[in-house]
PDB file of N, CA and C in Angstrom:
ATOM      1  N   UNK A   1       0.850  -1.172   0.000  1.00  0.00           N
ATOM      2  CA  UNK A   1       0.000   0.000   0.000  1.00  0.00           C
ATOM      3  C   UNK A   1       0.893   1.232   0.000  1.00  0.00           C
ATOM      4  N   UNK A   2       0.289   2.518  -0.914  1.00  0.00           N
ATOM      5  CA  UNK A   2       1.000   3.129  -1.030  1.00  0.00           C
ATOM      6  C   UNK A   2       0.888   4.133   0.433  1.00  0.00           C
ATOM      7  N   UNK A   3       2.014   4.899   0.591  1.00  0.00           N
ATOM      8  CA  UNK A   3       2.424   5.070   2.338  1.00  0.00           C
ATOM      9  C   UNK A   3       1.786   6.677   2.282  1.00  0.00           C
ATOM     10  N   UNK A   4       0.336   6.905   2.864  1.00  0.00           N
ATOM     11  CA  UNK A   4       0.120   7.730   3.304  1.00  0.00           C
ATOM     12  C   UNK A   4      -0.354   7.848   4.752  1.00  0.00           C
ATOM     13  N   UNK A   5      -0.665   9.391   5.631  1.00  0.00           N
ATOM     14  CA  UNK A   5      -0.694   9.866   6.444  1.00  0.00           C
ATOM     15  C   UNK A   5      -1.538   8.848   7.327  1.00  0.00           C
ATOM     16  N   UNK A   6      -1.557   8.197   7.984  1.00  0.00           N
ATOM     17  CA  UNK A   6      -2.695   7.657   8.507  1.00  0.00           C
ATOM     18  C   UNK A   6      -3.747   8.428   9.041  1.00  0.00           C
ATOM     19  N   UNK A   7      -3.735   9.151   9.576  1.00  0.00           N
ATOM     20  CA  UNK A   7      -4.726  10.122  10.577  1.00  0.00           C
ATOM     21  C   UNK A   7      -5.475  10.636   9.260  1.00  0.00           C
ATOM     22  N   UNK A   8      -5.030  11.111   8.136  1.00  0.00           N
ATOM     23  CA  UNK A   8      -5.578  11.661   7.066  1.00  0.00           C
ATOM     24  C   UNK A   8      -6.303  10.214   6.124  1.00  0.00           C
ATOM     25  N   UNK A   9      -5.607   9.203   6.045  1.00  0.00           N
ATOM     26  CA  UNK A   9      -6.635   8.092   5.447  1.00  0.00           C
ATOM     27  C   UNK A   9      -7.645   7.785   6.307  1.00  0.00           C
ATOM     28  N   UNK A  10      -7.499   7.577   7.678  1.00  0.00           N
ATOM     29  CA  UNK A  10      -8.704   7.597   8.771  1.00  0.00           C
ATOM     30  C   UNK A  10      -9.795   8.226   8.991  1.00  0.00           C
ATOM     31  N   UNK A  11      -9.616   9.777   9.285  1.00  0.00           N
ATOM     32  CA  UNK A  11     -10.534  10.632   8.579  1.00  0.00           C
ATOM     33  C   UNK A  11     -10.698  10.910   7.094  1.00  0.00           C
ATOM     34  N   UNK A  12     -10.752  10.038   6.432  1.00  0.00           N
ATOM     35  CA  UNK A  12     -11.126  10.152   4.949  1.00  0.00           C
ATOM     36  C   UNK A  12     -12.403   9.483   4.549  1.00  0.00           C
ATOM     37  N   UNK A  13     -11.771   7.911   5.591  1.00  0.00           N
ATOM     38  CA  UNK A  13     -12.862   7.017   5.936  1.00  0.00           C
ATOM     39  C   UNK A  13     -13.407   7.332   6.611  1.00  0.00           C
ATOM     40  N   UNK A  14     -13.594   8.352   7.862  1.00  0.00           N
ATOM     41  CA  UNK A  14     -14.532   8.225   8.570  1.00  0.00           C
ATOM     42  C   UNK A  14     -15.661   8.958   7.964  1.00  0.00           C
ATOM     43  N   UNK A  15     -14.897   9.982   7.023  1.00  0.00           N
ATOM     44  CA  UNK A  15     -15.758  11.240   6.105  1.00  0.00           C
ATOM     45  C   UNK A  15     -17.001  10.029   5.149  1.00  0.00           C
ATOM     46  N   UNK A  16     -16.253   9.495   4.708  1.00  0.00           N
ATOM     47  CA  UNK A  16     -16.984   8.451   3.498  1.00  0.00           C
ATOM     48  C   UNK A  16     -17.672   7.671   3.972  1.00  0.00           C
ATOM     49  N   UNK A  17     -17.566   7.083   5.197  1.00  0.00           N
ATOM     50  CA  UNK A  17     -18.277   5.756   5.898  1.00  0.00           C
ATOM     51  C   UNK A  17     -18.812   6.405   6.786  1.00  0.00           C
ATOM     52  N   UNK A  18     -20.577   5.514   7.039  1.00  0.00           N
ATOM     53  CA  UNK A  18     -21.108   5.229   8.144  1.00  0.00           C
ATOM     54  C   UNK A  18     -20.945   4.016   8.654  1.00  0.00           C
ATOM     55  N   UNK A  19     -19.982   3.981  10.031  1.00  0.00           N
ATOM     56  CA  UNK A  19     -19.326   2.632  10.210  1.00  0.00           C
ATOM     57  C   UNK A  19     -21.048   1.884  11.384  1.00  0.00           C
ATOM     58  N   UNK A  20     -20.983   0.496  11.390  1.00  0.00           N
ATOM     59  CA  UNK A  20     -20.696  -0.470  10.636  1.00  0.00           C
ATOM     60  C   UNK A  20     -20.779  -0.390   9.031  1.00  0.00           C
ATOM     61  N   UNK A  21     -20.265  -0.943   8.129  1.00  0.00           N
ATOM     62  CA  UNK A  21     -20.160  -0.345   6.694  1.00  0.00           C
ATOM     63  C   UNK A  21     -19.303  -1.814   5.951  1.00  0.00           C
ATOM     64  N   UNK A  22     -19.737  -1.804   4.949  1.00  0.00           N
ATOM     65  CA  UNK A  22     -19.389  -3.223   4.092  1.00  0.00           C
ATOM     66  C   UNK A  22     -18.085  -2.238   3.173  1.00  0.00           C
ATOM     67  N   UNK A  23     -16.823  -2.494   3.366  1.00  0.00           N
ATOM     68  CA  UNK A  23     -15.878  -1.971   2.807  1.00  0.00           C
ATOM     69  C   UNK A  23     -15.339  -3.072   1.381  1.00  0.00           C
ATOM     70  N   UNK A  24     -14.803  -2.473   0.429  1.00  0.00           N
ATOM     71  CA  UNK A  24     -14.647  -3.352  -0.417  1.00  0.00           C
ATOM     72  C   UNK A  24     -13.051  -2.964  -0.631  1.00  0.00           C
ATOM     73  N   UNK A  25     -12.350  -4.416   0.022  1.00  0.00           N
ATOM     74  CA  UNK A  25     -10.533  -4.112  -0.720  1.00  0.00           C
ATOM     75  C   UNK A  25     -10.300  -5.244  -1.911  1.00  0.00           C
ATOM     76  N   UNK A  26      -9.970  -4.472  -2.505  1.00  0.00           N
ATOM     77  CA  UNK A  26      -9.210  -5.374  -3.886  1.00  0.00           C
ATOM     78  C   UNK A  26      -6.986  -5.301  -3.372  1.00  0.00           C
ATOM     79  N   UNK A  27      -6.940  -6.381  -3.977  1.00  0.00           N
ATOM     80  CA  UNK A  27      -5.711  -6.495  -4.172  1.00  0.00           C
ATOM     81  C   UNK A  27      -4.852  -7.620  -5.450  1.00  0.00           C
ATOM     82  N   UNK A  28      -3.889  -7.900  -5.862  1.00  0.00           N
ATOM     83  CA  UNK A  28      -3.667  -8.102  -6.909  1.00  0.00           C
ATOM     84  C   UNK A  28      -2.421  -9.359  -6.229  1.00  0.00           C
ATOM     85  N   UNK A  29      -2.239 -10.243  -6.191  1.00  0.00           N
ATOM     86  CA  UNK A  29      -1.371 -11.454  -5.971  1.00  0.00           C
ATOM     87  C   UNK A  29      -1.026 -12.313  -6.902  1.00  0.00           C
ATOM     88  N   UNK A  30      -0.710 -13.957  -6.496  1.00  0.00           N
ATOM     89  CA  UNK A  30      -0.836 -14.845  -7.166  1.00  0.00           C
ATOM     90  C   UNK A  30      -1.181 -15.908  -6.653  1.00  0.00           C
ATOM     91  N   UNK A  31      -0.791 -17.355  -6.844  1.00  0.00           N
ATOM     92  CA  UNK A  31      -1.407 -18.687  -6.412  1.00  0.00           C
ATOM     93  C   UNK A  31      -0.559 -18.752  -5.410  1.00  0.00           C
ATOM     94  N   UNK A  32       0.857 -18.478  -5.053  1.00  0.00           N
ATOM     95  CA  UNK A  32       1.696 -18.565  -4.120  1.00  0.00           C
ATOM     96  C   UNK A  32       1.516 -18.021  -2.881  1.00  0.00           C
ATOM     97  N   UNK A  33       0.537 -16.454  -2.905  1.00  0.00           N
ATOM     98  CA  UNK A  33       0.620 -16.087  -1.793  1.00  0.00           C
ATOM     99  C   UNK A  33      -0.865 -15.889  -1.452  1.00  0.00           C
ATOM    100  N   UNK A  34      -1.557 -16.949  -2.587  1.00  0.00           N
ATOM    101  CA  UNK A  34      -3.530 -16.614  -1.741  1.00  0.00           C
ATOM    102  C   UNK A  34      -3.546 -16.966  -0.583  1.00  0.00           C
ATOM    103  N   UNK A  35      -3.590 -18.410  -0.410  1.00  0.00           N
ATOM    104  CA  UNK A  35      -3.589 -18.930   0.860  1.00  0.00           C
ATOM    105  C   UNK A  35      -3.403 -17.610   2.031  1.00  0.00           C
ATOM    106  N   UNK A  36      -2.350 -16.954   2.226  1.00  0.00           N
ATOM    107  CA  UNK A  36      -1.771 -16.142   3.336  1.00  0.00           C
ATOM    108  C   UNK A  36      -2.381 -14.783   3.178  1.00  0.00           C
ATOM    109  N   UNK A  37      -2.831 -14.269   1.962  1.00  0.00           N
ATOM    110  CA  UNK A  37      -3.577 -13.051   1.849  1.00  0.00           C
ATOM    111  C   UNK A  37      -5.577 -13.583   2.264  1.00  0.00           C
ATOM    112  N   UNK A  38      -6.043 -14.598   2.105  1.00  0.00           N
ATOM    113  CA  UNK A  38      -7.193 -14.832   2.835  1.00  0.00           C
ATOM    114  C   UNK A  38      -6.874 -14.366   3.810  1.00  0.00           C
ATOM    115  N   UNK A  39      -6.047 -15.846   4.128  1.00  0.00           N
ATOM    116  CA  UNK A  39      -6.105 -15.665   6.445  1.00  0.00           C
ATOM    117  C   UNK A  39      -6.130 -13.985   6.702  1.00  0.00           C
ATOM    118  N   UNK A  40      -5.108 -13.133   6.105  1.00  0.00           N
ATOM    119  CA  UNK A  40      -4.673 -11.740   6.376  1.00  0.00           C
ATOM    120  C   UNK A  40      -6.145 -11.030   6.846  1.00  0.00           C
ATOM    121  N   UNK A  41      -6.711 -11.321   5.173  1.00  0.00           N
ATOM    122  CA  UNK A  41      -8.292 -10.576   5.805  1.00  0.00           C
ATOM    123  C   UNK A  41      -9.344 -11.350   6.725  1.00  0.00           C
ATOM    124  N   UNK A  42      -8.903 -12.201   6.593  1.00  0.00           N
ATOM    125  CA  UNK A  42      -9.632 -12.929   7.917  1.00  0.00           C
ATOM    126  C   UNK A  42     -10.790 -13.819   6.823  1.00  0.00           C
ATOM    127  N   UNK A  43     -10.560 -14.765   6.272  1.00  0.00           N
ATOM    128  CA  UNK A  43     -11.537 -15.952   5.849  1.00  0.00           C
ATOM    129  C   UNK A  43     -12.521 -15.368   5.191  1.00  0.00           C
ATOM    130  N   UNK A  44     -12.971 -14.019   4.894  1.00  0.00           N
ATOM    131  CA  UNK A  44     -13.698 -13.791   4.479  1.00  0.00           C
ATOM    132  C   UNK A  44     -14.505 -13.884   3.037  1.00  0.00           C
ATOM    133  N   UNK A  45     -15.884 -14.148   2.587  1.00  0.00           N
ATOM    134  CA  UNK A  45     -15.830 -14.643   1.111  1.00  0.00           C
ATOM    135  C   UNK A  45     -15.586 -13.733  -0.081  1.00  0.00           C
ATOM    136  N   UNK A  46     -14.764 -14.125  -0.756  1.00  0.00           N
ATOM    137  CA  UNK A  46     -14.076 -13.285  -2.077  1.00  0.00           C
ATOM    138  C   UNK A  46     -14.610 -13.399  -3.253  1.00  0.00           C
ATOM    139  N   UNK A  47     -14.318 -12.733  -4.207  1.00  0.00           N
ATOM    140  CA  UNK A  47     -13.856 -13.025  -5.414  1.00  0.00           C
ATOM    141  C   UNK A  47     -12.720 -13.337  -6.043  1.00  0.00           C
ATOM    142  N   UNK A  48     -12.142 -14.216  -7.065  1.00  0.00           N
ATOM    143  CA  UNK A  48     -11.103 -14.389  -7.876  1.00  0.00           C
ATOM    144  C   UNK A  48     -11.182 -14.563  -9.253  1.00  0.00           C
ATOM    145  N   UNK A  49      -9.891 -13.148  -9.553  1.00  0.00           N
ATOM    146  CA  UNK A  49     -10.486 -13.077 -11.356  1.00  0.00           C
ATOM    147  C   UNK A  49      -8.991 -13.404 -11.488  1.00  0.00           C
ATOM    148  N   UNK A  50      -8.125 -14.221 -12.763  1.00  0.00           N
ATOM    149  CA  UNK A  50      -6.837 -14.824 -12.801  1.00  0.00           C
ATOM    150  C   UNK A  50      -7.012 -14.152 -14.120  1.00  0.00           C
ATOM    151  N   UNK A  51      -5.980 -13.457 -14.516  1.00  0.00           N
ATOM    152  CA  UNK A  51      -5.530 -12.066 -15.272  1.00  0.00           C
ATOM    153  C   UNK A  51      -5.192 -13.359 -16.712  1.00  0.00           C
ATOM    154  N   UNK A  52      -5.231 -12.654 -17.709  1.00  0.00           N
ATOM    155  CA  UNK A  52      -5.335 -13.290 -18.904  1.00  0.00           C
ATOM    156  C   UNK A  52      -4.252 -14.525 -19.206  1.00  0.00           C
ATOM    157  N   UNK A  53      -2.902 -14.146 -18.914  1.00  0.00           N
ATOM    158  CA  UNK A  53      -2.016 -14.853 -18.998  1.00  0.00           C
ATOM    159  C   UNK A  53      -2.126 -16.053 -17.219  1.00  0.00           C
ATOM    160  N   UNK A  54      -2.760 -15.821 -16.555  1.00  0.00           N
ATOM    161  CA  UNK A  54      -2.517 -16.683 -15.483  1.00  0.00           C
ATOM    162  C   UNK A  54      -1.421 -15.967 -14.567  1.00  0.00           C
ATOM    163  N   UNK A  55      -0.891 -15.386 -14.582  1.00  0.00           N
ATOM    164  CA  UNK A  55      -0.110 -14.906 -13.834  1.00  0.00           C
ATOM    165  C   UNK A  55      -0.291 -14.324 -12.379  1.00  0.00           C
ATOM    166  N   UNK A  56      -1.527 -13.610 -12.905  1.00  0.00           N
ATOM    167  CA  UNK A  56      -1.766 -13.433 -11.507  1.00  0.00           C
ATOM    168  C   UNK A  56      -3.286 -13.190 -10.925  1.00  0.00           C
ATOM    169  N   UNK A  57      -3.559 -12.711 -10.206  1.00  0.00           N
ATOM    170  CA  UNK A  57      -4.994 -13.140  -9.256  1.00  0.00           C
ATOM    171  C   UNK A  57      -5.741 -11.638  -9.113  1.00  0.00           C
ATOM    172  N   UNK A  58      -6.920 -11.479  -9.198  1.00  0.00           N
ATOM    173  CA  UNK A  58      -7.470 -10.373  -8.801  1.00  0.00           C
ATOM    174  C   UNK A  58      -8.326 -10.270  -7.687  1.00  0.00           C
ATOM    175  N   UNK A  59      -8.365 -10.037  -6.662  1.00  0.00           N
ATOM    176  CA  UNK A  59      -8.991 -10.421  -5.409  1.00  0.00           C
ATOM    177  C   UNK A  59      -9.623  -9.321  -5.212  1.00  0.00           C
ATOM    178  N   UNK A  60     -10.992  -9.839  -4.813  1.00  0.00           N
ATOM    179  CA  UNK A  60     -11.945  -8.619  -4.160  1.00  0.00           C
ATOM    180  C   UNK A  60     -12.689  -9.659  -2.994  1.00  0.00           C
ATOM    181  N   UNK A  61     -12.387  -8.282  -2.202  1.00  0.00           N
ATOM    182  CA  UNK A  61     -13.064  -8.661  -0.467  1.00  0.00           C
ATOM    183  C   UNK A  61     -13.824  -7.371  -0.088  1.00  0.00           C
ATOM    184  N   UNK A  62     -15.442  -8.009   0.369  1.00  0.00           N
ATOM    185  CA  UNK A  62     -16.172  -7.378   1.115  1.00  0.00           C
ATOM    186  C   UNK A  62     -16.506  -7.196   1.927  1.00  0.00           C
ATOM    187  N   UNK A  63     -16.171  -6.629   3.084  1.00  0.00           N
ATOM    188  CA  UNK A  63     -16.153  -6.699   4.047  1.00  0.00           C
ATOM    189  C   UNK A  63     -16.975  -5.773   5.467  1.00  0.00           C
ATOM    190  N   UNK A  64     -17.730  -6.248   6.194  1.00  0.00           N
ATOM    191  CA  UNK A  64     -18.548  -5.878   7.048  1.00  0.00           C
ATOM    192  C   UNK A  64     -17.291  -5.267   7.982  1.00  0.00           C
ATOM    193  N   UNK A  65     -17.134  -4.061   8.250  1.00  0.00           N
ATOM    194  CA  UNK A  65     -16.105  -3.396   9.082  1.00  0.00           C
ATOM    195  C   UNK A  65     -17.054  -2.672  10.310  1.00  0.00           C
ATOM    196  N   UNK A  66     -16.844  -2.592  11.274  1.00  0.00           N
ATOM    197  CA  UNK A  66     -17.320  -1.509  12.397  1.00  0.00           C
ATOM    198  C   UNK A  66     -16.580  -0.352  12.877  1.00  0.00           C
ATOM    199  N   UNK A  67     -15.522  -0.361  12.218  1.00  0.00           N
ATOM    200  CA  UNK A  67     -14.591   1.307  12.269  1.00  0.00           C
ATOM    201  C   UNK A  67     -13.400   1.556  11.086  1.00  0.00           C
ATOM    202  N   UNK A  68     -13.312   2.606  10.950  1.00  0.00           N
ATOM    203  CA  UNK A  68     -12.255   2.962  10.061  1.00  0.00           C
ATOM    204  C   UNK A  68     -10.624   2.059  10.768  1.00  0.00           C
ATOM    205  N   UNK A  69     -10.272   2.056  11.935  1.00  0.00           N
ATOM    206  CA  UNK A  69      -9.576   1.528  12.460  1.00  0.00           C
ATOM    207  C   UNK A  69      -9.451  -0.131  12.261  1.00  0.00           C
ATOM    208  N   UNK A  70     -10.895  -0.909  11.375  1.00  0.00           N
ATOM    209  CA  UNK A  70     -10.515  -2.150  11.056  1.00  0.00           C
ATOM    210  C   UNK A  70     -10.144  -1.820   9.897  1.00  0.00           C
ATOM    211  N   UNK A  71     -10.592  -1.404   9.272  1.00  0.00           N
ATOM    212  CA  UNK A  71      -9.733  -1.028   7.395  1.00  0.00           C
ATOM    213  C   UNK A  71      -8.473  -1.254   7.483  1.00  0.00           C
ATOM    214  N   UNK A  72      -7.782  -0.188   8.630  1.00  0.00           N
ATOM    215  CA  UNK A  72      -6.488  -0.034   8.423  1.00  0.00           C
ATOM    216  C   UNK A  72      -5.647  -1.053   9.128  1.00  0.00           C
ATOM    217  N   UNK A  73      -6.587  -1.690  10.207  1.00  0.00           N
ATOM    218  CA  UNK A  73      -5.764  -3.140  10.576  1.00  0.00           C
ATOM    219  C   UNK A  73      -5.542  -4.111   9.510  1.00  0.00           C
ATOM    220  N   UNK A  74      -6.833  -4.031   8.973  1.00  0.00           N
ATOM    221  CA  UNK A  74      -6.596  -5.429   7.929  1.00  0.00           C
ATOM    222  C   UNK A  74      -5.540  -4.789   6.608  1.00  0.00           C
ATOM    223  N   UNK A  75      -5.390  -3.344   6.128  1.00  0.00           N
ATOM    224  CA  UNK A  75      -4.303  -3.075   4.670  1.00  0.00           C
ATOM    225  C   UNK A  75      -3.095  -3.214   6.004  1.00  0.00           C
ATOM    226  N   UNK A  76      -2.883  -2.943   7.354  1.00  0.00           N
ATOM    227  CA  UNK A  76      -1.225  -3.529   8.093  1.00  0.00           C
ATOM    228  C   UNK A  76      -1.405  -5.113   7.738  1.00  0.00           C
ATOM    229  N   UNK A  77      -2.063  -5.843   7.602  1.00  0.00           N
ATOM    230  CA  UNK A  77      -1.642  -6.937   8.040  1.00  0.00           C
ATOM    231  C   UNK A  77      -1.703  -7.465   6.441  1.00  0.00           C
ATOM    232  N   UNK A  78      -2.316  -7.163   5.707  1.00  0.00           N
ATOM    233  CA  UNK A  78      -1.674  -7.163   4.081  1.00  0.00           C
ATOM    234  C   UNK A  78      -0.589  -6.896   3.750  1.00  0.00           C
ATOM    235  N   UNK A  79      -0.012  -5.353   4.085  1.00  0.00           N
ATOM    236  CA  UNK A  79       0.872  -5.396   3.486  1.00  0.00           C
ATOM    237  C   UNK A  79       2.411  -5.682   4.403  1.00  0.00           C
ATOM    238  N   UNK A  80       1.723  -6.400   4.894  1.00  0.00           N
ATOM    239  CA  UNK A  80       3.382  -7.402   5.458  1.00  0.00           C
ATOM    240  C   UNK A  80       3.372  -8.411   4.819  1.00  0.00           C
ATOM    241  N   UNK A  81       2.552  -8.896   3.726  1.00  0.00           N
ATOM    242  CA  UNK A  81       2.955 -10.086   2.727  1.00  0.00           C
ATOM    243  C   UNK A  81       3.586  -9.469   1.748  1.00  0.00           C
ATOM    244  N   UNK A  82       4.589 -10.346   1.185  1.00  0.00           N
ATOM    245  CA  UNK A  82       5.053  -9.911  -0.135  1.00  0.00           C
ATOM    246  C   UNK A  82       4.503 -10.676  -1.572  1.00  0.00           C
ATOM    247  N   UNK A  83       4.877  -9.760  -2.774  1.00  0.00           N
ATOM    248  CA  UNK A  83       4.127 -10.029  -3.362  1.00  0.00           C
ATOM    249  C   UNK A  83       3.001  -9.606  -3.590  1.00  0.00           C
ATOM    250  N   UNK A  84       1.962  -9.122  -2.525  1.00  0.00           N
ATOM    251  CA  UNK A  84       0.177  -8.321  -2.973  1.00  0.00           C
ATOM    252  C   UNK A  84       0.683  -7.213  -3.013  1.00  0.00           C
ATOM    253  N   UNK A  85      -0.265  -6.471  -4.163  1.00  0.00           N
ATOM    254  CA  UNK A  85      -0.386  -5.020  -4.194  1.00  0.00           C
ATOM    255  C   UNK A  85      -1.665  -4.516  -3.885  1.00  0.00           C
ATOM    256  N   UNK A  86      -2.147  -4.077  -2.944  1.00  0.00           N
ATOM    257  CA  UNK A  86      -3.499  -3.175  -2.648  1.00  0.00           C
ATOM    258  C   UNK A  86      -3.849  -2.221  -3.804  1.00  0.00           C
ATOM    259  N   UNK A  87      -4.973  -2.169  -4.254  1.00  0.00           N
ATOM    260  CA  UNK A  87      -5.439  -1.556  -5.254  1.00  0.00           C
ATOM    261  C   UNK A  87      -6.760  -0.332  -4.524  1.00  0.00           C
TER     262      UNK A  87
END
């Protein structure tokens, strides 16, 4: 994820969301690191679109959040995998 202010992505979300709120993260992987990008967001049910050549994975997660503060737990605990890019 690209590295901005937190306090300013927080109130961005809080501006945009009425929390509880179904948040939607996409991110971009492959077969090597799905497995570990589920668990990350926590089991939750996805989508998977596998990019023309196979190479790589398009992941979308919807997610029932109750604060801006879970958003940003779950993109920390993404982007300590290597390999995903948050979209």
């Amino acid at each position: 994820m690209i590295s901005m202010d937190l306090t300013k992505l927080k109130a961005l979300l809080d501006d945009q969301y009425e929390w509880p709120a179904v948040y939607n993260f996409k991110f971009i992987g492959n077969e090597t690191n799905r497995d570990e990008l589920i668990m990350a967001v926590g089991e939750k049910p996805h989508h998977e679109k596998p990019s023309k050549t196979g190479k790589y994975i398009s992941f979308t997660f919807n997610v029932k959040c109750n604060s801006s503060d879970e958003v940003l737990t779950i993109y920390e605990r993404v982007g300590r995998l290597h390999g995903i890019l948050a979209l």
